[in-house]
N, C-alpha and C. Protein backbone atom coordinates (compact mmCIF):
# COMPACT_ATOMS: atom_id res chain seq x y z
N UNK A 1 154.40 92.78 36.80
CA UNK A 1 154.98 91.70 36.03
C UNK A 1 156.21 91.20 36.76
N UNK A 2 156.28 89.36 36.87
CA UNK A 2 157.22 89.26 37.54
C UNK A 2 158.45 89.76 36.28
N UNK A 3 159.79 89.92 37.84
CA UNK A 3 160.91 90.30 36.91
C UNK A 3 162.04 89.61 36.48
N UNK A 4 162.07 89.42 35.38
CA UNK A 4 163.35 87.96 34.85
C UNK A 4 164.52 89.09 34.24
N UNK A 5 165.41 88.53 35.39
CA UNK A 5 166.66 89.15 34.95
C UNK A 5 167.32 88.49 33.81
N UNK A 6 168.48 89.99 33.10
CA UNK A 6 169.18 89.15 31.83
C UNK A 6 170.17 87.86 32.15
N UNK A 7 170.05 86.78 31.50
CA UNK A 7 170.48 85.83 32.56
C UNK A 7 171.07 84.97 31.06
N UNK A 8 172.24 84.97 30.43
CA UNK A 8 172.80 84.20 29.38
C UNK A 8 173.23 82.91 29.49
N UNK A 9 173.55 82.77 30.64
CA UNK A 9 173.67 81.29 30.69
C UNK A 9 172.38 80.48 30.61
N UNK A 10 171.64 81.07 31.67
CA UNK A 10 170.07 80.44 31.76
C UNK A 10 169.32 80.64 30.07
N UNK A 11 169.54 80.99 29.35
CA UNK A 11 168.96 81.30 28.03
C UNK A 11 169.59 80.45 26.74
N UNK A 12 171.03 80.30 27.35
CA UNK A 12 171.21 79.24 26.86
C UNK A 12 171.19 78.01 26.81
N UNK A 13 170.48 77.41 28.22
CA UNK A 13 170.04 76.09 28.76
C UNK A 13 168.51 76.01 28.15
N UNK A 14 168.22 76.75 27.98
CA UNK A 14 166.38 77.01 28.03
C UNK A 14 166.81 76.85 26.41
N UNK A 15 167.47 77.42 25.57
CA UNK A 15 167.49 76.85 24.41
C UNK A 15 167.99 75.68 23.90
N UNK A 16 169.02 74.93 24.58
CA UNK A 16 169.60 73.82 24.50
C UNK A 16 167.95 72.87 24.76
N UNK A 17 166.93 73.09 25.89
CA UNK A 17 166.18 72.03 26.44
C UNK A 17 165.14 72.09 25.69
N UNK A 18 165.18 73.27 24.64
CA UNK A 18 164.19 73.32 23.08
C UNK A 18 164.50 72.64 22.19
N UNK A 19 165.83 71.88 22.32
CA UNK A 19 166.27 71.44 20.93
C UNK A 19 166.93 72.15 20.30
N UNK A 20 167.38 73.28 20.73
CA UNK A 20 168.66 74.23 20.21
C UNK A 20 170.32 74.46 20.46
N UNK A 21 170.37 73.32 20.44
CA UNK A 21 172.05 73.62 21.60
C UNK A 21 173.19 74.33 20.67
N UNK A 22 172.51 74.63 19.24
CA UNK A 22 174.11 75.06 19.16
C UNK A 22 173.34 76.25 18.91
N UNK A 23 172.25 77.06 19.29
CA UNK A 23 171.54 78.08 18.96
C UNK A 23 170.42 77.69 17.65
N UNK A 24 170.21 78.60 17.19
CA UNK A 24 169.21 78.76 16.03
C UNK A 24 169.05 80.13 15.19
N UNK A 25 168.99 79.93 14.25
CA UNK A 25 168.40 81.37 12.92
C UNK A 25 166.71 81.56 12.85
N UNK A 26 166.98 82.97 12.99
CA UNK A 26 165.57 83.12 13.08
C UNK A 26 165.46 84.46 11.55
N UNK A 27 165.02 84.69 11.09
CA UNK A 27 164.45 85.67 10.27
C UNK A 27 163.19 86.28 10.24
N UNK A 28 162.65 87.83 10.39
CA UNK A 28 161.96 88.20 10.61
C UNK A 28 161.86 89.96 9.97
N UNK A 29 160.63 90.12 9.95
CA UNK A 29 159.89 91.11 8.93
C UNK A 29 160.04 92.40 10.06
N UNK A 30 160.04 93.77 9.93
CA UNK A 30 160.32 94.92 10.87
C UNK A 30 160.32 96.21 10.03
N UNK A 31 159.32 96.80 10.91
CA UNK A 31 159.24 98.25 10.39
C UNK A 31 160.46 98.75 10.56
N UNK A 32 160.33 99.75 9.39
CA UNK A 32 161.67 100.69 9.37
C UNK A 32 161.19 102.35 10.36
N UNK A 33 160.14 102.23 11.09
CA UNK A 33 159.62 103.10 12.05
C UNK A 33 160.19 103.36 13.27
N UNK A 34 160.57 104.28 13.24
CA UNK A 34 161.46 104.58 14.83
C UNK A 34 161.10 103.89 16.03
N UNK A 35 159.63 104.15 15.53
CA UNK A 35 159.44 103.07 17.16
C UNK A 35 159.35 101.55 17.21
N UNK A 36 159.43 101.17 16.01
CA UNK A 36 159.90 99.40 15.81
C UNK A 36 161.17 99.26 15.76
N UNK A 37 161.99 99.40 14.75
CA UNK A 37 163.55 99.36 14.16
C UNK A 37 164.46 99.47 15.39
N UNK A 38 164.44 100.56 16.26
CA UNK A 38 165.73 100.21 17.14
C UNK A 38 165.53 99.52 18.01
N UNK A 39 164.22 99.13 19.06
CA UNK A 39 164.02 98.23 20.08
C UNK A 39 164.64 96.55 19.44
N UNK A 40 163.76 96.46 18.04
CA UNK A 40 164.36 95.19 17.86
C UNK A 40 165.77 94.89 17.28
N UNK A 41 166.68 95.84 17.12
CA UNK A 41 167.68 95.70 16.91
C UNK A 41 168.98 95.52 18.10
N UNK A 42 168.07 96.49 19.28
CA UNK A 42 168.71 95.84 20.57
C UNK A 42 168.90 94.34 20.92
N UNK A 43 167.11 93.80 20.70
CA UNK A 43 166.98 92.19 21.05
C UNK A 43 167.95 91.67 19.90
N UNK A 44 168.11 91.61 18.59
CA UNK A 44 168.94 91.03 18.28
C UNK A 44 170.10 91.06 18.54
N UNK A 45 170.58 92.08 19.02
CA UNK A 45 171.93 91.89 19.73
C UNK A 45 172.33 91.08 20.78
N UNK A 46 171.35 91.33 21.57
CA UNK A 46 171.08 90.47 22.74
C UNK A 46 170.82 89.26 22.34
N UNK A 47 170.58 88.85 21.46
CA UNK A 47 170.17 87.64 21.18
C UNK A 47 171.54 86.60 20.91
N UNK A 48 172.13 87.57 20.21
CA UNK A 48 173.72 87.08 19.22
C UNK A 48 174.31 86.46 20.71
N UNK A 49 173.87 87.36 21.64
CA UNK A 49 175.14 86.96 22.96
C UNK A 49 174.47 85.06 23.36
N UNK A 50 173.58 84.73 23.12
CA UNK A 50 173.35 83.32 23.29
C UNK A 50 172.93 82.72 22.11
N UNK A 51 173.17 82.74 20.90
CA UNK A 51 173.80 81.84 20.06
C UNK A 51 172.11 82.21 19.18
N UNK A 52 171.34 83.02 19.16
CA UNK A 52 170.46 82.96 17.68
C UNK A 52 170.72 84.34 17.15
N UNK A 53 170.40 84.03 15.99
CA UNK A 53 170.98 84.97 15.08
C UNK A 53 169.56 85.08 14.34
N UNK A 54 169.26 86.47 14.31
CA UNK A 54 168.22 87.32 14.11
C UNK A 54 168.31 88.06 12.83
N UNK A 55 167.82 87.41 11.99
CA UNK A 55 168.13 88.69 10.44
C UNK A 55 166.38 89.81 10.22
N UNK A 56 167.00 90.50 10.15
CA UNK A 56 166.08 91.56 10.56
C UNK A 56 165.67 92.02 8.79
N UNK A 57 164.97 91.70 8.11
CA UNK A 57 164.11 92.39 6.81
C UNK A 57 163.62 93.78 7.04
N UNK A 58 163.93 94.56 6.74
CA UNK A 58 163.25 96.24 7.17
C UNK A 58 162.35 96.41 5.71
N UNK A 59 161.31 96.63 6.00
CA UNK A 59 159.63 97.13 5.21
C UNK A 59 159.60 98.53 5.60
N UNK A 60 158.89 98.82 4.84
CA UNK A 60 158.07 100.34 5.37
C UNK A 60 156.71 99.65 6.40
N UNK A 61 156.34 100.93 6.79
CA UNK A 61 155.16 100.60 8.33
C UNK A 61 154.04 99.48 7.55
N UNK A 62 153.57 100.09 6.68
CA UNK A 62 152.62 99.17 5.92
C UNK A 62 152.43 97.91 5.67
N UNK A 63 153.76 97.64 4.96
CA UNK A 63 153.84 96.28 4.83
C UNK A 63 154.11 95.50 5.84
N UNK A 64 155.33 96.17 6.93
CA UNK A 64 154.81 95.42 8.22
C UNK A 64 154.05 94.81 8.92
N UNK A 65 152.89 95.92 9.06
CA UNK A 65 151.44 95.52 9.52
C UNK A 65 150.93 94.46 8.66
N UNK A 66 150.48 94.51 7.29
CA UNK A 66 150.44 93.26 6.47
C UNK A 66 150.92 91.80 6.53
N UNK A 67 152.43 92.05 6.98
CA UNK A 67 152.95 90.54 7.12
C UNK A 67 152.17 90.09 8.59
N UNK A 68 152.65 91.16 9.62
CA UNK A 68 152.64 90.74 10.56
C UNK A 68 151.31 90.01 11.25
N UNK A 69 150.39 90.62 10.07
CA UNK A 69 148.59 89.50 10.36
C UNK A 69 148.34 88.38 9.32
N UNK A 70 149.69 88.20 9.04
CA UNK A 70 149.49 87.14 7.84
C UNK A 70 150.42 86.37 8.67
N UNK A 71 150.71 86.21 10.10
CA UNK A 71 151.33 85.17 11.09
C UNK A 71 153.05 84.93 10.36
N UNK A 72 152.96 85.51 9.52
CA UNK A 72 154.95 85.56 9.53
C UNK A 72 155.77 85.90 9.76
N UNK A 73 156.04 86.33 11.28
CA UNK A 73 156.76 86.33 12.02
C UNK A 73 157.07 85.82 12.94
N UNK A 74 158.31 84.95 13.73
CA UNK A 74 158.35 84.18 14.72
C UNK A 74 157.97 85.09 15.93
N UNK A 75 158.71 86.42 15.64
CA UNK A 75 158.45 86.96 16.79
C UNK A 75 158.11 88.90 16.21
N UNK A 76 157.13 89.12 16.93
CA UNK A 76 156.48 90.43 16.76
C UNK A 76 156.57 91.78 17.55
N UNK A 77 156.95 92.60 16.80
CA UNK A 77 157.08 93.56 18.18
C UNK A 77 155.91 94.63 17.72
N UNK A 78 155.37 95.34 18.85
CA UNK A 78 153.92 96.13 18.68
C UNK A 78 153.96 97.06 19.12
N UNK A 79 153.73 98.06 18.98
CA UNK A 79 153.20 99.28 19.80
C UNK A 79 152.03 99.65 19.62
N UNK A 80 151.39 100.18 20.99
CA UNK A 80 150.24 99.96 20.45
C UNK A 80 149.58 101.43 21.81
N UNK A 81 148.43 102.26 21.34
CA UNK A 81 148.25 103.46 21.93
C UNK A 81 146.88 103.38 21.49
N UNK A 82 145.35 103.00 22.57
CA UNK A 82 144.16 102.93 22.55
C UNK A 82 143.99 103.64 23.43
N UNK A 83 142.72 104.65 22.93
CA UNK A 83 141.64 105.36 23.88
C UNK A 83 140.31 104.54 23.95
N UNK A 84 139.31 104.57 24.54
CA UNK A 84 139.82 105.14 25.36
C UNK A 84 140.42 103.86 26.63
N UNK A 85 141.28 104.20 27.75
CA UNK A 85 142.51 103.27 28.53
C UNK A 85 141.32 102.06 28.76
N UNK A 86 140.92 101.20 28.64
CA UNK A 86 140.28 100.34 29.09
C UNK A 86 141.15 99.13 29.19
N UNK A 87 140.62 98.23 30.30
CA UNK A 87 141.53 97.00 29.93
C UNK A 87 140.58 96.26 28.97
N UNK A 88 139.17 96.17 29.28
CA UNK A 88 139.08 95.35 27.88
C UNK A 88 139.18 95.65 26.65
N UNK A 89 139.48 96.75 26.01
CA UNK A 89 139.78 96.82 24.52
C UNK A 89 141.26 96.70 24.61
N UNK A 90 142.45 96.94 25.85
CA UNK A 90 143.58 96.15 25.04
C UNK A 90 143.57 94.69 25.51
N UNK A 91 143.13 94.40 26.32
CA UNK A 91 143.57 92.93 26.86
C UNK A 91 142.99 92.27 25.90
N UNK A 92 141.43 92.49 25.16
CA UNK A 92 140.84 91.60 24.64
C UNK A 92 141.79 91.09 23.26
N UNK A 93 141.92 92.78 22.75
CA UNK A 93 142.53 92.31 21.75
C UNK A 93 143.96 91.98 21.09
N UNK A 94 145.04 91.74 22.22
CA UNK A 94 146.24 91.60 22.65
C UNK A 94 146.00 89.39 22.61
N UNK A 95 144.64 89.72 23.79
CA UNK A 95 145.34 88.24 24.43
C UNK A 95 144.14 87.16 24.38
N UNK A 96 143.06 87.73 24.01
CA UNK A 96 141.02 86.72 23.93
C UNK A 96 142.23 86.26 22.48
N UNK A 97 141.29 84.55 23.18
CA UNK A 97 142.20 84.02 21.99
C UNK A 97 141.30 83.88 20.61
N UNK A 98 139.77 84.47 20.91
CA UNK A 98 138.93 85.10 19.47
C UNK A 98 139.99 86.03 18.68
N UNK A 99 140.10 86.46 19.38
CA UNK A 99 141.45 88.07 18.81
C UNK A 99 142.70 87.19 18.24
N UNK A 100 142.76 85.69 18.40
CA UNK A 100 144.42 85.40 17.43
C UNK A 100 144.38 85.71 16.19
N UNK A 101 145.62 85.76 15.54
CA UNK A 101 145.82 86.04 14.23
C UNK A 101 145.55 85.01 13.54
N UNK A 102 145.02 84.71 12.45
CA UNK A 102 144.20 83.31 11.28
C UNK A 102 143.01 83.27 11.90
N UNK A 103 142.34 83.75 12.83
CA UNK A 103 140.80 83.40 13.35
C UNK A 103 139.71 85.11 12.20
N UNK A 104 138.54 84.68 12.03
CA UNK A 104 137.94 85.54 11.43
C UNK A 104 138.11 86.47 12.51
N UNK A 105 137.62 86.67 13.44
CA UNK A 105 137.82 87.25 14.42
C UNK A 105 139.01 88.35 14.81
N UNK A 106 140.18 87.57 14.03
CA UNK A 106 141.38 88.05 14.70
C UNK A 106 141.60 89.61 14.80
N UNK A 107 142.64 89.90 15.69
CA UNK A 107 142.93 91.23 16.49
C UNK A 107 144.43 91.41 16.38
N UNK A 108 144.98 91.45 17.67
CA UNK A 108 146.50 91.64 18.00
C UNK A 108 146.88 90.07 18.48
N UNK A 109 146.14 89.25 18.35
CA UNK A 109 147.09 88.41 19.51
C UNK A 109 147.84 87.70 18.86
N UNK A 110 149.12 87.95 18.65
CA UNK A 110 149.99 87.58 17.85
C UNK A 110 150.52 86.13 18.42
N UNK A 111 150.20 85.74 19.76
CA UNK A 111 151.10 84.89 20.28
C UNK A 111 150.14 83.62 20.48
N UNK A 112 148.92 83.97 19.92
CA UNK A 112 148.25 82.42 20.26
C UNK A 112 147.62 82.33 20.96
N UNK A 113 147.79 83.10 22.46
CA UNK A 113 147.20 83.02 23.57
C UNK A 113 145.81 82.40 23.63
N UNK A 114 145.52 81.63 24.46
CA UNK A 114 143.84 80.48 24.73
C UNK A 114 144.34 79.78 23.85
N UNK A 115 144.92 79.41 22.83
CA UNK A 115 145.02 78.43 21.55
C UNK A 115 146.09 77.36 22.11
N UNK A 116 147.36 78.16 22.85
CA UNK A 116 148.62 77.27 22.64
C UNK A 116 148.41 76.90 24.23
N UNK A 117 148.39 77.98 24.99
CA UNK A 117 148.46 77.88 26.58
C UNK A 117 146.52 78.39 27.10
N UNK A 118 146.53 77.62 27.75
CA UNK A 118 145.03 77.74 28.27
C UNK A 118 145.15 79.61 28.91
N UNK A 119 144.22 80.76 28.36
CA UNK A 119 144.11 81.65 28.18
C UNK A 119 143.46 82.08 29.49
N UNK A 120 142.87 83.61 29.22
CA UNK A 120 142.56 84.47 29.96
C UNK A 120 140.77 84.68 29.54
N UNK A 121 140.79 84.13 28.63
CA UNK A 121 139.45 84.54 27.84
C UNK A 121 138.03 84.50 29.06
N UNK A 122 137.79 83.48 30.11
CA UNK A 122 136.57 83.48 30.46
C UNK A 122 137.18 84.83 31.75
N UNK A 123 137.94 85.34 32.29
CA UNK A 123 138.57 86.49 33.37
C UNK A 123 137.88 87.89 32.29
N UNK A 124 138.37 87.94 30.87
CA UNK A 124 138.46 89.18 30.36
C UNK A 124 136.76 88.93 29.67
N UNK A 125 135.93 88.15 29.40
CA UNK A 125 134.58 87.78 29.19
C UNK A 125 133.95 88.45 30.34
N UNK A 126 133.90 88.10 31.55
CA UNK A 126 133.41 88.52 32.77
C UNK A 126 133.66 90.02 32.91
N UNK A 127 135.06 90.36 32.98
CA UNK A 127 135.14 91.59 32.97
C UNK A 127 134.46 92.42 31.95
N UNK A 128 134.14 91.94 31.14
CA UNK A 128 133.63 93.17 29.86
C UNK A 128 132.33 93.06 30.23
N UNK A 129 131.20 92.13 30.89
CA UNK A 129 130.19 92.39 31.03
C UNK A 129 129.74 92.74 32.43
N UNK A 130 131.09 93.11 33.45
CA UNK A 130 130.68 92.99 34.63
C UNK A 130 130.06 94.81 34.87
N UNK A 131 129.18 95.15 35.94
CA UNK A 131 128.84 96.01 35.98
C UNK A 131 129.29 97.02 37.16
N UNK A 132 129.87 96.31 37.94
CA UNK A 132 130.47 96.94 39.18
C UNK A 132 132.18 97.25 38.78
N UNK A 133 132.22 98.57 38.82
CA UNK A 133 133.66 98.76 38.10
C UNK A 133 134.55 98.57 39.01
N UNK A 134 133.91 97.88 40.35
CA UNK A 134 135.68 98.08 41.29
C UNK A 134 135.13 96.06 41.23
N UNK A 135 134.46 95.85 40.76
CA UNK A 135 134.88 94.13 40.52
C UNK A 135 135.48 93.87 38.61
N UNK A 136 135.06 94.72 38.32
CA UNK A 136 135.39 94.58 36.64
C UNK A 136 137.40 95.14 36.41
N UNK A 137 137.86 95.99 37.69
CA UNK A 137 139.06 95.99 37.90
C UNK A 137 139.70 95.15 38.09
N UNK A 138 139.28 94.54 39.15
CA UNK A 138 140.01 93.39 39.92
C UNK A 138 139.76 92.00 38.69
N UNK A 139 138.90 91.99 38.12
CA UNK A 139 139.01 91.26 36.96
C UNK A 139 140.18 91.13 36.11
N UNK A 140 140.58 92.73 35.90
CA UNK A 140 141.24 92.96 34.88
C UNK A 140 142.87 92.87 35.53
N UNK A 141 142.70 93.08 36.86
CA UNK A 141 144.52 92.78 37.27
C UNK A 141 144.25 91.14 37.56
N UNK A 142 143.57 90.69 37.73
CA UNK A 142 143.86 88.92 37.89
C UNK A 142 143.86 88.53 36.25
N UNK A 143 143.33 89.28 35.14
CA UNK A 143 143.85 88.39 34.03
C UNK A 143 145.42 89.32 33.70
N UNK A 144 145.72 90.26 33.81
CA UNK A 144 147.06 90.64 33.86
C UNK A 144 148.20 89.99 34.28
N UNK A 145 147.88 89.66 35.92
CA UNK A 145 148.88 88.58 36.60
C UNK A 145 149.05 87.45 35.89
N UNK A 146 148.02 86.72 34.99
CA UNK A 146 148.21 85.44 34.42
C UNK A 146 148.73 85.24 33.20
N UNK A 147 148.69 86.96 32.38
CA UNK A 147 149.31 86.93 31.40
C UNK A 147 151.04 87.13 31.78
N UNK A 148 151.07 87.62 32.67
CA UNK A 148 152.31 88.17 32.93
C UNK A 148 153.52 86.98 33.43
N UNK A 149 152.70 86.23 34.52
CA UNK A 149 152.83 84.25 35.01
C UNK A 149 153.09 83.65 33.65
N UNK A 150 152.48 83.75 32.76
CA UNK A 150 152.40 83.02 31.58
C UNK A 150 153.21 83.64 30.76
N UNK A 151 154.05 84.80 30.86
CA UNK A 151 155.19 85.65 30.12
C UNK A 151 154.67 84.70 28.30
N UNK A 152 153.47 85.68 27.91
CA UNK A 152 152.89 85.57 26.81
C UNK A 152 153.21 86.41 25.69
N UNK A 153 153.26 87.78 26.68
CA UNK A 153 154.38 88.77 25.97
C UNK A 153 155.48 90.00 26.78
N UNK A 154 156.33 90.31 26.12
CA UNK A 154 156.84 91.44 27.34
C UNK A 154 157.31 92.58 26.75
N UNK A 155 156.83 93.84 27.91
CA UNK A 155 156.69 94.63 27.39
C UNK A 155 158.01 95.01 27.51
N UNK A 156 158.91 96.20 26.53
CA UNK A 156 159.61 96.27 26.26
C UNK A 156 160.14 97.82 26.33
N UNK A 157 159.54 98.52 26.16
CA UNK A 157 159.68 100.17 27.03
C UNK A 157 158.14 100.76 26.80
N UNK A 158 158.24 101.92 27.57
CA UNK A 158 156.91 102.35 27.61
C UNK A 158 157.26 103.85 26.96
N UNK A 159 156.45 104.42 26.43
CA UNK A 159 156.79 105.87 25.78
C UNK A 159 155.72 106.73 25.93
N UNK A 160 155.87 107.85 26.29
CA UNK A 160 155.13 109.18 26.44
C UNK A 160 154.68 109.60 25.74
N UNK A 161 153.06 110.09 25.45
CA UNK A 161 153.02 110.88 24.41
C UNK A 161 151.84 111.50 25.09
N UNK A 162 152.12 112.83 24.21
CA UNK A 162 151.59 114.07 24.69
C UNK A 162 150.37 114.26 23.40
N UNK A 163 148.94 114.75 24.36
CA UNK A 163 148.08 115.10 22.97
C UNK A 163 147.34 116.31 23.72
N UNK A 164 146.76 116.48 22.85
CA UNK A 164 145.80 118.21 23.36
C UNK A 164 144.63 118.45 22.36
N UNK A 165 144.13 118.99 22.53
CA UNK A 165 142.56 118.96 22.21
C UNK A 165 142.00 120.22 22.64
N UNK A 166 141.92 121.88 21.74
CA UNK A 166 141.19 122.82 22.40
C UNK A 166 141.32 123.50 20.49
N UNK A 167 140.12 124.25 20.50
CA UNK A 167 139.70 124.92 19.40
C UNK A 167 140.81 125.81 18.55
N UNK A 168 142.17 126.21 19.70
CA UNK A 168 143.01 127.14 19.19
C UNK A 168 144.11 126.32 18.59
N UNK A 169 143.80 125.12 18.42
CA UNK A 169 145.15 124.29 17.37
C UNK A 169 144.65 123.56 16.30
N UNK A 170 145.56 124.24 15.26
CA UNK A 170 145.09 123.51 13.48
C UNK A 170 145.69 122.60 13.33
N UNK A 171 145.36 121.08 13.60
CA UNK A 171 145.95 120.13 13.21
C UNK A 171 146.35 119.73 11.66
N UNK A 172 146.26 120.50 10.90
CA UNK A 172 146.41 120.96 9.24
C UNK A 172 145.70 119.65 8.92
N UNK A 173 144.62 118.56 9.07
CA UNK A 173 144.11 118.25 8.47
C UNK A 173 142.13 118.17 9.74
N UNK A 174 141.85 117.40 9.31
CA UNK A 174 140.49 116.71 10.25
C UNK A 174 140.74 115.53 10.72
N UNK A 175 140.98 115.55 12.26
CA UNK A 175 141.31 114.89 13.04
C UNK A 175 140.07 113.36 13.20
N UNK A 176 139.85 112.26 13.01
CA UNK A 176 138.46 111.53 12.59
C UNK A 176 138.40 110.56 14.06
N UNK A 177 139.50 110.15 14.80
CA UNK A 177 139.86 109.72 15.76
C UNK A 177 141.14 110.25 16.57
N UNK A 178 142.49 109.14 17.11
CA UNK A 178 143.49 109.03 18.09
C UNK A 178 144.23 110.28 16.59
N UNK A 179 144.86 110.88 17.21
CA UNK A 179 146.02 111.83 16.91
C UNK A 179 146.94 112.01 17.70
N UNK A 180 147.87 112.61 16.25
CA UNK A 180 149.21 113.04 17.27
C UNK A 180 149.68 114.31 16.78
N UNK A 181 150.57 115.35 17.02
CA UNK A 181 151.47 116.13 16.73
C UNK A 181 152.28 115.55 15.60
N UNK A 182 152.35 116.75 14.79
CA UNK A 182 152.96 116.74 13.18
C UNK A 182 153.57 117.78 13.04
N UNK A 183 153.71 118.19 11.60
CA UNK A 183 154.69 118.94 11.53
C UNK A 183 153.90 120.03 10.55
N UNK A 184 152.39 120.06 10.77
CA UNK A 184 151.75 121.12 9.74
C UNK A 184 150.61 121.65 10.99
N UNK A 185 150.71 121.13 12.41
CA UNK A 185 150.10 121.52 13.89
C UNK A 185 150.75 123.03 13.63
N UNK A 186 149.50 124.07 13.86
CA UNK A 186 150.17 125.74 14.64
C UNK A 186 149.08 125.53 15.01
N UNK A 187 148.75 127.10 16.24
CA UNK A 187 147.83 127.24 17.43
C UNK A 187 147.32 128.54 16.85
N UNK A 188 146.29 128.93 16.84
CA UNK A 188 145.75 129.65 16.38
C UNK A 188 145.57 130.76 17.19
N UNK A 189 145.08 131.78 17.02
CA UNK A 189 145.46 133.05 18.04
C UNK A 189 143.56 133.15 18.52
C-alpha cells in the first residue's frame, strides 16, 4: 500500500477543496469493544488537529454491527479475522461491489466500492474462478494494488492472534467454527 504520510496542512486543503474550509462535524456509531473503541478514538483526535470534530456514540458490539449494515455511518471501522486466508473471501467481501451495504447481496463493503469509483469486481471475478493458483495470485495482488491506488480503505493496525486446535484443550463450550481463547479454555491432561 502506497504510503501517505500524516500531513495536516495537506488535510486541511483536501478539506477546504470538499467544501469544508472551516472543517466539519461528523457523528458516528462505535463499539465499546477493545478492538474498535480505542483505534477510533485515536482518529478522532487526529482528526480535531484539522478542524472535524468526531462525536463518537459508544453501543455494545451488537448494536454496532446492526447500525453499521444499516449504512449509518460516515465512516466505519472493522476488524475482521477469516479462515480460511483466501483473497477471495476477504477481497470479495470487503470490496465486489455485489458485497455493498443496501444491495441484497450485501457483505462488508462499507465504502461503496464498484458503485462510487469504478471497482475491482471483474480482477476478483476472474480470480475466484481461475484455476492456476500462481495466476489466481497475481490476480489477487493486481486487485489489491487498485484498491490500495484507490485508498478505498486503510488499514489501521494489524493484530496477532494465536489459536490451537489438539484434543487436550476444553474450550468449555463446542467450538462450531473460527475461535478464540477465553476464560473457561484448560488443557486437559
Amino acid at each position: 500500500m502506497p504510503y501517505v504520510p500524516f500531513d495536516i496542512e495537506k488535510s486541511k486543503t483536501l478539506l477546504k477543496e470538499a467544501g469544508h474550509p472551516d472543517g466539519l462535524s461528523l457523528s458516528m456509531v462505535i463499539s465499546n469493544s477493545n478492538i474498535y473503541l480505542p483505534p477510533m478514538q485515536v482518529i478522532q483526535e487526529m482528526w480535531k488537529q484539522i478542524g472535524v470534530k468526531l462525536e463518537l456514540k459508544v453501543v455494545d458490539h451488537p448494536t454496532y454491527h446492526r447500525i453499521i449494515r444499516e449504512d449509518a455511518n460516515p465512516v466505519v471501522i472493522y476488524g475482521a479475522n477469516r479462515y480460511p486466508l483466501t483473497g477471495t473471501k476477504f477481497l470479495t467481501q470487503f470490496y465486489h461491489s455485489k458485497s455493498a451495504i443496501g444491495k441484497p447481496t450485501a457483505s462488508l463493503n462499507f465504502s461503496h466500492y464498484g458503485e462510487v469509483i469504478p471497482g475491482v469486481d471483474e480482477l476478483l471475478d476472474k480470480a475466484r474462478y481461475e484455476l492456476d493458483q500462481k495466476k489466481q495470485v497475481q490476480l489477487w495482488e493486481e486487485a489489491q494494488r487498485k484498491i490500495a491506488e484507490d485508498v478505498v480503505s486503510v488499514p489501521l493496525i494489524t493484530r496477532k492472534y494465536a489459536g490451537a486446535r489438539t484434543s487436550k484443550l476444553d474450550f468449555g463450550y463446542q467450538p462450531k467454527s473460527n475461535y478464540a481463547f477465553n476464560e473457561k479454555m484448560r488443557l486437559l491432561k
